[in-house]
Each structure stands twice: as structure tokens, then as C-alpha cells.
PDB file of N, CA and C in Angstrom:
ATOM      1  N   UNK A   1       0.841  -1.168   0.000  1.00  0.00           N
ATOM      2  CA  UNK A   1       0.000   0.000   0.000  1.00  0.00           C
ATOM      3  C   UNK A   1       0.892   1.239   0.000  1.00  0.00           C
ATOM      4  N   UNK A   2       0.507   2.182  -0.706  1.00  0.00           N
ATOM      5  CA  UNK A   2       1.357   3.755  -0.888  1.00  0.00           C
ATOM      6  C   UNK A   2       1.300   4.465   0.440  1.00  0.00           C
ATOM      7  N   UNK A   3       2.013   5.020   0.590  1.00  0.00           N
ATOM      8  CA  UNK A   3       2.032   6.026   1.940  1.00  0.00           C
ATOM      9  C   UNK A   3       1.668   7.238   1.343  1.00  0.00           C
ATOM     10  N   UNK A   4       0.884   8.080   1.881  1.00  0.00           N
ATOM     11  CA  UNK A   4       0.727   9.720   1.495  1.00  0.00           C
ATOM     12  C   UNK A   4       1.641  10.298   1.724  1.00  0.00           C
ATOM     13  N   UNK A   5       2.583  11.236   1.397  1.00  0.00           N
ATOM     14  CA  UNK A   5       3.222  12.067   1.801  1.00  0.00           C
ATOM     15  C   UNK A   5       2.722  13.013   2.680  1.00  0.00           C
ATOM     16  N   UNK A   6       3.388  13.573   3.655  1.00  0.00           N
ATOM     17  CA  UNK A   6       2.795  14.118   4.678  1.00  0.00           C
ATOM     18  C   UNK A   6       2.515  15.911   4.173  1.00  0.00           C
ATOM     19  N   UNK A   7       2.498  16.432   2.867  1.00  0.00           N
ATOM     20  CA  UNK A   7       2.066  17.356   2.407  1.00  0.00           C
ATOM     21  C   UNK A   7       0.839  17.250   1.630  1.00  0.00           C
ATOM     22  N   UNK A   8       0.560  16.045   1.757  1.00  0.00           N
ATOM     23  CA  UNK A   8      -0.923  15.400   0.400  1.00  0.00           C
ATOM     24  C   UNK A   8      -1.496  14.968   1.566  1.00  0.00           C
ATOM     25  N   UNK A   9      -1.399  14.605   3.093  1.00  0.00           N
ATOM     26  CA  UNK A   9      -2.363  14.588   3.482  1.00  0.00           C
ATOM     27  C   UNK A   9      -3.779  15.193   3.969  1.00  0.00           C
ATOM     28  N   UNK A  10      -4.079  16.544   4.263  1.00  0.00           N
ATOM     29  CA  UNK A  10      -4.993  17.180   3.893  1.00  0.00           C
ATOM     30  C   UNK A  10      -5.579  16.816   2.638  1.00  0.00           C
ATOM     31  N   UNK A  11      -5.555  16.446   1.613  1.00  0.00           N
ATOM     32  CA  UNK A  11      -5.970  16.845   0.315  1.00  0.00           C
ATOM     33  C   UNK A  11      -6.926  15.178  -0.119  1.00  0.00           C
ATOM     34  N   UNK A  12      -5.779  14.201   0.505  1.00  0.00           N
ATOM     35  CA  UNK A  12      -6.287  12.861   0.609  1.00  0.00           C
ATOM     36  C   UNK A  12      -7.444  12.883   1.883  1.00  0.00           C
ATOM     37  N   UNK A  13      -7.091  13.111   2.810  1.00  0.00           N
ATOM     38  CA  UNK A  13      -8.503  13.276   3.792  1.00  0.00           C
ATOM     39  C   UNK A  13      -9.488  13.954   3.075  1.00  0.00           C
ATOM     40  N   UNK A  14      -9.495  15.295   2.713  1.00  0.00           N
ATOM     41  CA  UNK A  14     -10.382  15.708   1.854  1.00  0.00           C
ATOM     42  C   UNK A  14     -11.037  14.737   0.448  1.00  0.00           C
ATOM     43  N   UNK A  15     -10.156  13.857  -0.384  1.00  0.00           N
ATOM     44  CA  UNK A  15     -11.290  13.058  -0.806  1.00  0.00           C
ATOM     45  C   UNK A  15     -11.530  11.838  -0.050  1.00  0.00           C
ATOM     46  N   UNK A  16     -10.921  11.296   1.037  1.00  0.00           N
ATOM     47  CA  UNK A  16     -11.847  10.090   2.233  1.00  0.00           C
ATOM     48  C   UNK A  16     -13.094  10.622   1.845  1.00  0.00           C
ATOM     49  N   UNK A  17     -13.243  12.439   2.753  1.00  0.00           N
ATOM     50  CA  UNK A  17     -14.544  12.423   3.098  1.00  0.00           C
ATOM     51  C   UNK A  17     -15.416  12.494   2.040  1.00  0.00           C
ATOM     52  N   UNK A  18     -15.144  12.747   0.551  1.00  0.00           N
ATOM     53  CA  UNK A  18     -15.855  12.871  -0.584  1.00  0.00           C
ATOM     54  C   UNK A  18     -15.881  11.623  -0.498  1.00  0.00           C
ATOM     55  N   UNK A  19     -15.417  10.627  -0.579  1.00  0.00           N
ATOM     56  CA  UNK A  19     -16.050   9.171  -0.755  1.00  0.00           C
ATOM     57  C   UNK A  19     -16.532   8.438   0.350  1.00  0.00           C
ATOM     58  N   UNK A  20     -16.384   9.123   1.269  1.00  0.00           N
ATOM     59  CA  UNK A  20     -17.675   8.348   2.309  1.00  0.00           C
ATOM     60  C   UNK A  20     -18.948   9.514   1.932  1.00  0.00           C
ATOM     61  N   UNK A  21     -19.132  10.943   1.580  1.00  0.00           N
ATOM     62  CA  UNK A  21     -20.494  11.322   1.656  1.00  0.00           C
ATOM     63  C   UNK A  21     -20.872  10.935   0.106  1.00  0.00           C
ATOM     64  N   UNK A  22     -20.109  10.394  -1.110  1.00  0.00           N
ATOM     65  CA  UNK A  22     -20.407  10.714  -2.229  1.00  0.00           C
ATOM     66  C   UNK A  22     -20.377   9.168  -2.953  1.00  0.00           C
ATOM     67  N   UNK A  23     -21.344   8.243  -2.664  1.00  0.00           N
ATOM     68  CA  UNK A  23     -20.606   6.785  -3.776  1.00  0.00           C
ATOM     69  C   UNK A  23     -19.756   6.944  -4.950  1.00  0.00           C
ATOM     70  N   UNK A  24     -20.151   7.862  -6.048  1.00  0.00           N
ATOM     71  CA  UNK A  24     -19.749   8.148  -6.933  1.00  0.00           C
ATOM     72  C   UNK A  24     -18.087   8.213  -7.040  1.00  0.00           C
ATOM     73  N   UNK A  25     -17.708   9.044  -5.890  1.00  0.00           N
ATOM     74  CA  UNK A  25     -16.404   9.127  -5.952  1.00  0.00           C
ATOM     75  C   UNK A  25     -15.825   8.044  -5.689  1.00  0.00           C
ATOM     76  N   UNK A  26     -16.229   7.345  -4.674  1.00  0.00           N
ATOM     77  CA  UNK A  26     -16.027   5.933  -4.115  1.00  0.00           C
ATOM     78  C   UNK A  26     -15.958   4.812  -5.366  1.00  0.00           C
ATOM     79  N   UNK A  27     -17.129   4.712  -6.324  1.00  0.00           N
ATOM     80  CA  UNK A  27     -17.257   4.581  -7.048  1.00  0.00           C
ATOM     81  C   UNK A  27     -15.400   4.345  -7.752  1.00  0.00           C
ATOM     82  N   UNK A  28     -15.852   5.494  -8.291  1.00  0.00           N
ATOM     83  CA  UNK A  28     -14.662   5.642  -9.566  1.00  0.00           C
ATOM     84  C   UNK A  28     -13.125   5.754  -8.410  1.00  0.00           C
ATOM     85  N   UNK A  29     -12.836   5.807  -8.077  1.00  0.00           N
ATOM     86  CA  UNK A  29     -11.402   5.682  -6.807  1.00  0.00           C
ATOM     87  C   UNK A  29     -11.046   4.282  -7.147  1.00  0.00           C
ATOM     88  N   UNK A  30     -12.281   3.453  -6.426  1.00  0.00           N
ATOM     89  CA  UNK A  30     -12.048   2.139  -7.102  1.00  0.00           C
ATOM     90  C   UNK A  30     -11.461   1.379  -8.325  1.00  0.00           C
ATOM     91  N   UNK A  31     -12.167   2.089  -9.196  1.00  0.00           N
ATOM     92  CA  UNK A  31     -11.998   1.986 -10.830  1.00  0.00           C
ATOM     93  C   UNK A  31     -10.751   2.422 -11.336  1.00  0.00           C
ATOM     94  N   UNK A  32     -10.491   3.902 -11.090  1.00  0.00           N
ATOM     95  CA  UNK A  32      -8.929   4.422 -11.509  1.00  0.00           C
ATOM     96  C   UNK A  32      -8.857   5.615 -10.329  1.00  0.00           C
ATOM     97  N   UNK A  33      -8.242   4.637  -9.749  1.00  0.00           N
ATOM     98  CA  UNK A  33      -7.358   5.401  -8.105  1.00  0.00           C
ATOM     99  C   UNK A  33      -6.427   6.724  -8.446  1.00  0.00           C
ATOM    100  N   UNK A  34      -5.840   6.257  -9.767  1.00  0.00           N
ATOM    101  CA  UNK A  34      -4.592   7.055  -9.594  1.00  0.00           C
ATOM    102  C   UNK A  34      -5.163   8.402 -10.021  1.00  0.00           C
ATOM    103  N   UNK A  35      -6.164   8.119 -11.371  1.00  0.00           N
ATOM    104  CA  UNK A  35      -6.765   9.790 -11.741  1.00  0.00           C
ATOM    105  C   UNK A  35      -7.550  10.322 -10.543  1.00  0.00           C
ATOM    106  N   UNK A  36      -8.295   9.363 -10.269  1.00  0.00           N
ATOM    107  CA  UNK A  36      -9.083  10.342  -8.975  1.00  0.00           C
ATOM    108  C   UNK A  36      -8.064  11.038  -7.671  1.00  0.00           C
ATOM    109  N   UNK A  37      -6.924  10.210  -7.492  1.00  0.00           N
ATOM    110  CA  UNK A  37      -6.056  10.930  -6.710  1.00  0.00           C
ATOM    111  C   UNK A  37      -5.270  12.265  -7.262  1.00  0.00           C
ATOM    112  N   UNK A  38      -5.444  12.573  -8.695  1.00  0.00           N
ATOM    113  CA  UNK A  38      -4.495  13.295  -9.714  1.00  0.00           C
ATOM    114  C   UNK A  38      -5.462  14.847  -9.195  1.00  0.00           C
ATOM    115  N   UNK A  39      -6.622  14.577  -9.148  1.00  0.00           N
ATOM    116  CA  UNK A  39      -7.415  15.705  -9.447  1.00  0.00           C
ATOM    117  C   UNK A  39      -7.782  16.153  -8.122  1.00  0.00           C
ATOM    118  N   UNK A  40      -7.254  15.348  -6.773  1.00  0.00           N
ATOM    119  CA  UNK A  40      -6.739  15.897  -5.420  1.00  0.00           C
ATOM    120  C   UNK A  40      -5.485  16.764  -5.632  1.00  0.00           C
ATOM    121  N   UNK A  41      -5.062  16.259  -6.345  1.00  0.00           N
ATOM    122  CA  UNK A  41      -3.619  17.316  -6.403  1.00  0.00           C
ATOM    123  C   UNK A  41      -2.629  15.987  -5.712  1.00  0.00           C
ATOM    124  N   UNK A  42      -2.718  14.918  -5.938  1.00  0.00           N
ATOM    125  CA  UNK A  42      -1.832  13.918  -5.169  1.00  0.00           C
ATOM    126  C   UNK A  42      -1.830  12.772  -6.502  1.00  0.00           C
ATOM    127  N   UNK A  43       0.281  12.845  -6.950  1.00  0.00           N
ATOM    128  CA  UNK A  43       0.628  12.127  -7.774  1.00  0.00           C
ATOM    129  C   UNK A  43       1.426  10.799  -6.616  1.00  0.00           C
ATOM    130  N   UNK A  44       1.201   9.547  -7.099  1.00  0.00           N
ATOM    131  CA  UNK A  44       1.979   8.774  -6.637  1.00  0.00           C
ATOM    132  C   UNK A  44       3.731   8.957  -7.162  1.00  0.00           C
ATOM    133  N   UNK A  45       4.464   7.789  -6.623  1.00  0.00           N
ATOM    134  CA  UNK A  45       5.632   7.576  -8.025  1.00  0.00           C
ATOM    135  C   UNK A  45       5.332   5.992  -8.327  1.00  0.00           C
ATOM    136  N   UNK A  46       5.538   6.187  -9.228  1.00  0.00           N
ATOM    137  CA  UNK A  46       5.429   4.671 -10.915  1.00  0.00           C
ATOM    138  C   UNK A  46       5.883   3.654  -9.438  1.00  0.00           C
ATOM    139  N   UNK A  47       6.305   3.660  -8.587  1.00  0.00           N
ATOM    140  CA  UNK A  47       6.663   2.169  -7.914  1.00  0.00           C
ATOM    141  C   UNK A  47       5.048   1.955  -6.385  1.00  0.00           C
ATOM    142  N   UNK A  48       4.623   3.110  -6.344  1.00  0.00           N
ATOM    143  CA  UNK A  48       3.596   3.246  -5.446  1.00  0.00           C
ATOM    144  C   UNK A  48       2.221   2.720  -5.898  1.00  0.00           C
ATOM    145  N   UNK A  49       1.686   1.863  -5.244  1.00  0.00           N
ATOM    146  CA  UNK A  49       0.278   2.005  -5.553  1.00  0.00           C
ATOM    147  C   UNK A  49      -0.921   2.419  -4.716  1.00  0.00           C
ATOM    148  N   UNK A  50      -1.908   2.870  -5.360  1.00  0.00           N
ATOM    149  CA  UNK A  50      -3.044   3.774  -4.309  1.00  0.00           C
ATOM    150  C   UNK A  50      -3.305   3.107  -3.446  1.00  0.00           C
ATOM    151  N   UNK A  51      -3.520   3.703  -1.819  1.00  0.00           N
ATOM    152  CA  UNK A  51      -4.023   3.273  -1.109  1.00  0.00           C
ATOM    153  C   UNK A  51      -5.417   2.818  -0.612  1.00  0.00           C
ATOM    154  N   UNK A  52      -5.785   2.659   0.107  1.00  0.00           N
ATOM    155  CA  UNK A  52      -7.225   2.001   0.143  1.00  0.00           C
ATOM    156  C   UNK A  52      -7.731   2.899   1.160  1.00  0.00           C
ATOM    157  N   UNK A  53      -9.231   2.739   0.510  1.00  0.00           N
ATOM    158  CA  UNK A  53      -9.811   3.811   1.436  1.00  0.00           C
ATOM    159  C   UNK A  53     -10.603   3.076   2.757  1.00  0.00           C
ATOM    160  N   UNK A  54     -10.056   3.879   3.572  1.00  0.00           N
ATOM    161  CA  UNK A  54     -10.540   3.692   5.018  1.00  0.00           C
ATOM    162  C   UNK A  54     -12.277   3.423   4.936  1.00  0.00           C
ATOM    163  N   UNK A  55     -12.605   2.575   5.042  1.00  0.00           N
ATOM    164  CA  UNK A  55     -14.333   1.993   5.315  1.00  0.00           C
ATOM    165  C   UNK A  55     -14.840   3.374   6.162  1.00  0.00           C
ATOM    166  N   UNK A  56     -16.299   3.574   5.511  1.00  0.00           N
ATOM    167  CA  UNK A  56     -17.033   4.507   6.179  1.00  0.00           C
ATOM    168  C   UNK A  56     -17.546   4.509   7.932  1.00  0.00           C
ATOM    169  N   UNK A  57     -17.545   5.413   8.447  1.00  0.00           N
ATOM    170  CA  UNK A  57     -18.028   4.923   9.843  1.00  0.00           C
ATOM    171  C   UNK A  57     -19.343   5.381  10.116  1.00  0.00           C
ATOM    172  N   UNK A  58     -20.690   5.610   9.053  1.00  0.00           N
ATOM    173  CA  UNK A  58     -21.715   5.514   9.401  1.00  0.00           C
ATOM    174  C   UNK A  58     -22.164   6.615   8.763  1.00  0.00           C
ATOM    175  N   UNK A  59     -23.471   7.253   9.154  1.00  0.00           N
ATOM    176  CA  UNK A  59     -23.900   8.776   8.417  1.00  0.00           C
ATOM    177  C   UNK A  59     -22.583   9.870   8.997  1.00  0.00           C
ATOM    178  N   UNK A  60     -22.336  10.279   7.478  1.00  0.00           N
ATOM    179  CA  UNK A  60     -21.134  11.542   7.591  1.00  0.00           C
ATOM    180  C   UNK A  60     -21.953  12.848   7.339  1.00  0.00           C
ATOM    181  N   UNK A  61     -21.271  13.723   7.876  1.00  0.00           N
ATOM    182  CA  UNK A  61     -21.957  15.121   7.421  1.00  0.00           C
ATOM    183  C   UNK A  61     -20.442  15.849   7.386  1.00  0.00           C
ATOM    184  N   UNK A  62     -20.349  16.437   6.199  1.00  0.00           N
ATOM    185  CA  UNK A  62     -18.542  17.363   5.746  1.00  0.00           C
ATOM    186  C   UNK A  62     -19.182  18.614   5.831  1.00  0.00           C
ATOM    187  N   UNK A  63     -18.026  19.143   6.489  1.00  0.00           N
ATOM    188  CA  UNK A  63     -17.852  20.795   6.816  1.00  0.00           C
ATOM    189  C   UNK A  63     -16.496  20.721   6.553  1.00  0.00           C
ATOM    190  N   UNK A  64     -17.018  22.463   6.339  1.00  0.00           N
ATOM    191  CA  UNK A  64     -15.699  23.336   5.768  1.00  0.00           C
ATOM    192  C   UNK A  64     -15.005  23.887   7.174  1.00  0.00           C
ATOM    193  N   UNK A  65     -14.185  22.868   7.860  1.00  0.00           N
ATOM    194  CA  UNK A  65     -13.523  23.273   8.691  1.00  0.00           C
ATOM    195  C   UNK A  65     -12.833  24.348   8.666  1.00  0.00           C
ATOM    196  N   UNK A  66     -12.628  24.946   7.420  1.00  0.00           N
ATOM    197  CA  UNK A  66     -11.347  26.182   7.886  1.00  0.00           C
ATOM    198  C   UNK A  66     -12.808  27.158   8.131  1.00  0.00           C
ATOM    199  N   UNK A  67     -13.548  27.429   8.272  1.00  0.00           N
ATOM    200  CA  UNK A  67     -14.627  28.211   8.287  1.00  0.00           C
ATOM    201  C   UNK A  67     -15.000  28.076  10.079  1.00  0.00           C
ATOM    202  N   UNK A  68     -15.198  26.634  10.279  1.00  0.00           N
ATOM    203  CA  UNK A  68     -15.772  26.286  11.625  1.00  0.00           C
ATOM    204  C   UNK A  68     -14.507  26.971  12.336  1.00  0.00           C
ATOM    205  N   UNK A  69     -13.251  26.689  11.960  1.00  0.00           N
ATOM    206  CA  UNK A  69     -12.368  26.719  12.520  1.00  0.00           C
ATOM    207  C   UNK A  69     -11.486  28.466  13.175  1.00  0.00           C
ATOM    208  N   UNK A  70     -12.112  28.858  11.520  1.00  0.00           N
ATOM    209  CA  UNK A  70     -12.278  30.469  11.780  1.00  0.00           C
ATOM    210  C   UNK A  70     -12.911  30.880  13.193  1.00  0.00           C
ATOM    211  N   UNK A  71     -14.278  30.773  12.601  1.00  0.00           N
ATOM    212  CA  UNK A  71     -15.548  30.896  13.417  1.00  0.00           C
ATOM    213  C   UNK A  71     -14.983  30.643  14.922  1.00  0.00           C
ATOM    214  N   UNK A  72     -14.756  29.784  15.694  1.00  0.00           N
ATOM    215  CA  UNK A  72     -13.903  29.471  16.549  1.00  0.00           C
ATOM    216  C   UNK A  72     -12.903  30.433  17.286  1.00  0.00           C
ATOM    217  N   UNK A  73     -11.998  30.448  16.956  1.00  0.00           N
ATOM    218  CA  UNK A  73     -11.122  31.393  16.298  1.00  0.00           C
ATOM    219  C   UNK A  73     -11.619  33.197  17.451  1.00  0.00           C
ATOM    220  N   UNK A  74     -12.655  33.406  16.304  1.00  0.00           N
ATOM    221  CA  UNK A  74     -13.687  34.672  16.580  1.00  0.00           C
ATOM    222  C   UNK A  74     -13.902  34.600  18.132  1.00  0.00           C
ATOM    223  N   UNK A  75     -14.795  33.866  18.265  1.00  0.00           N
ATOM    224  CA  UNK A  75     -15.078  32.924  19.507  1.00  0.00           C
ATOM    225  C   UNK A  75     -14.336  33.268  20.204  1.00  0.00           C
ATOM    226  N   UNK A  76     -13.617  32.722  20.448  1.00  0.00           N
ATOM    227  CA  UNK A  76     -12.315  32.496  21.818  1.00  0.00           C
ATOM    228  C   UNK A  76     -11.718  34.032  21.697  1.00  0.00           C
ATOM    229  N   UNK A  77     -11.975  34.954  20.591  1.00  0.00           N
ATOM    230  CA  UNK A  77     -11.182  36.511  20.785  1.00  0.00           C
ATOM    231  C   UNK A  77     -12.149  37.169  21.525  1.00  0.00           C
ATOM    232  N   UNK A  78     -13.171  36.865  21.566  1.00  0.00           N
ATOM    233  CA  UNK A  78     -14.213  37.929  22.348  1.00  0.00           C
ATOM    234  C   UNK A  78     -14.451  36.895  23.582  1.00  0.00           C
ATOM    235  N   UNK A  79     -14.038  35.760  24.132  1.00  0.00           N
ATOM    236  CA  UNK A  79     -14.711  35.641  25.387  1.00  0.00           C
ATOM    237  C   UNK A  79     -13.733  36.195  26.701  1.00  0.00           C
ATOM    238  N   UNK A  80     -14.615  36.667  27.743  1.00  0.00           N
ATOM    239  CA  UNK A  80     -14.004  37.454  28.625  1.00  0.00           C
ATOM    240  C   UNK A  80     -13.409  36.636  30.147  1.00  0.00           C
ATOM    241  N   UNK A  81     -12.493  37.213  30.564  1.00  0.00           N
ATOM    242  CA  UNK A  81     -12.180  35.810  31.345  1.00  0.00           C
ATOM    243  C   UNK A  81     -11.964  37.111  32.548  1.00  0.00           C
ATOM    244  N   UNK A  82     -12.466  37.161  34.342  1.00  0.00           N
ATOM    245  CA  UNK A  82     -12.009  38.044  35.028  1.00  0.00           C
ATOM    246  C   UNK A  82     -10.196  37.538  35.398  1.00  0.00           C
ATOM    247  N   UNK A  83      -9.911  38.772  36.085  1.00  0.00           N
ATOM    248  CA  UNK A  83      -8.356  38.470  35.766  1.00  0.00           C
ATOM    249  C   UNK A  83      -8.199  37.414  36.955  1.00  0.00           C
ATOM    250  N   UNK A  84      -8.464  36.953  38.254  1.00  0.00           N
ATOM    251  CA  UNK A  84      -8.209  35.679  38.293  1.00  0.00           C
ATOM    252  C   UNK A  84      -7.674  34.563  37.898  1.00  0.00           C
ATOM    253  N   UNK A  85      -8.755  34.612  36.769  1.00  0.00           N
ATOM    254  CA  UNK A  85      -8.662  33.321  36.006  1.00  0.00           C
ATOM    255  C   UNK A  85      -7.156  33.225  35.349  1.00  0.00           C
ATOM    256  N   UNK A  86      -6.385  34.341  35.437  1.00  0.00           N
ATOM    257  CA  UNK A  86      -5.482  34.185  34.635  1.00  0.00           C
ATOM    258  C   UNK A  86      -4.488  34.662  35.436  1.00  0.00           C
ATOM    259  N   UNK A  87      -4.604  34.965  36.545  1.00  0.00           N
ATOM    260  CA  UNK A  87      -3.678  35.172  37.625  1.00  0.00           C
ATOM    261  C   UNK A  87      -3.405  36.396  37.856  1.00  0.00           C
ATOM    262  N   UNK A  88      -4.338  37.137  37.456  1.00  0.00           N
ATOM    263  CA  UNK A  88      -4.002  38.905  38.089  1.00  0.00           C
ATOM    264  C   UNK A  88      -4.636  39.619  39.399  1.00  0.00           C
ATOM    265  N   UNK A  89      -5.160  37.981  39.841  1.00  0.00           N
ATOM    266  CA  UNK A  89      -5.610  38.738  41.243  1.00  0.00           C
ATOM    267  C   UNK A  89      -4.696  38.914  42.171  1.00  0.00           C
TER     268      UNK A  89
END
């Protein structure tokens, strides 16, 4: 089995989750691994072969984490903490 390079992994998680919410992709991954990995932006080399996709773990729902993650982010800049909490008493 191929190893991802650890700069293609984001991009490979990103199609996991397209092929657990999407058969289609699942689908064709199956069929020709290497193009569907091409159009992630993830080339093997000629001695690698595609890896296998991790089995689904039930109803998925995909979010755009860099968004949640933003959002978050926001969050934690506006919550107020008295100084205590942080040792200025």
C-alpha cells in the first residue's frame, strides 16, 4: 500500500470524506485510483500504488472546517475571562 506524503495529506482526507459522503467518488477511486487521486492534487511515483480507502463509519456530514475553525477562532477573541482566572488577582 502507498504512503501519502505528509504534504498530500490534507488533500487525501479531503477526498476520504468525498467518498464516504459521495458513492460516486467511491465509485470511480475504485476503478482508476490514480486519476481520482491526480485531481486531489496527489501524484503517486510509478513504484507506489493507491491506497485504500478507510471503510465509512456511518452517516457523515462534511464541513468546511477552515470556516468552523475560523468561526472558533472569533469565539475564543471575544470571550471574557475576570483576571483571576489568569492570575491577576
Amino acid at each position: 500500500m502507498a504512503s501519502i506524503p505528509a504534504e498530500h495529506r490534507p488533500r487525501f482526507a479531503r477526498l476520504i470524506a468525498d467518498a464516504w459522503s459521495d458513492p460516486e467518488v467511491a465509485a470511480r477511486y475504485e476503478r482508476e485510483p490514480a486519476a481520482v487521486l491526480a485531481e486531489y492534487g496527489i501524484v503517486l511515483d510509478g513504484d507506489s500504488d493507491a491506497p485504500e480507502l478507510p471503510p465509512a463509519p456511518g452517516d457523515v456530514a462534511v464541513e468546511d472546517l477552515g470556516v468552523s475553525a475560523g468561526a472558533a477562532m472569533a469565539t475564543i477573541g471575544t470571550v471574557s475571562c475576570p483576571g483571576s482566572c489568569i492570575g491577576l488577582s
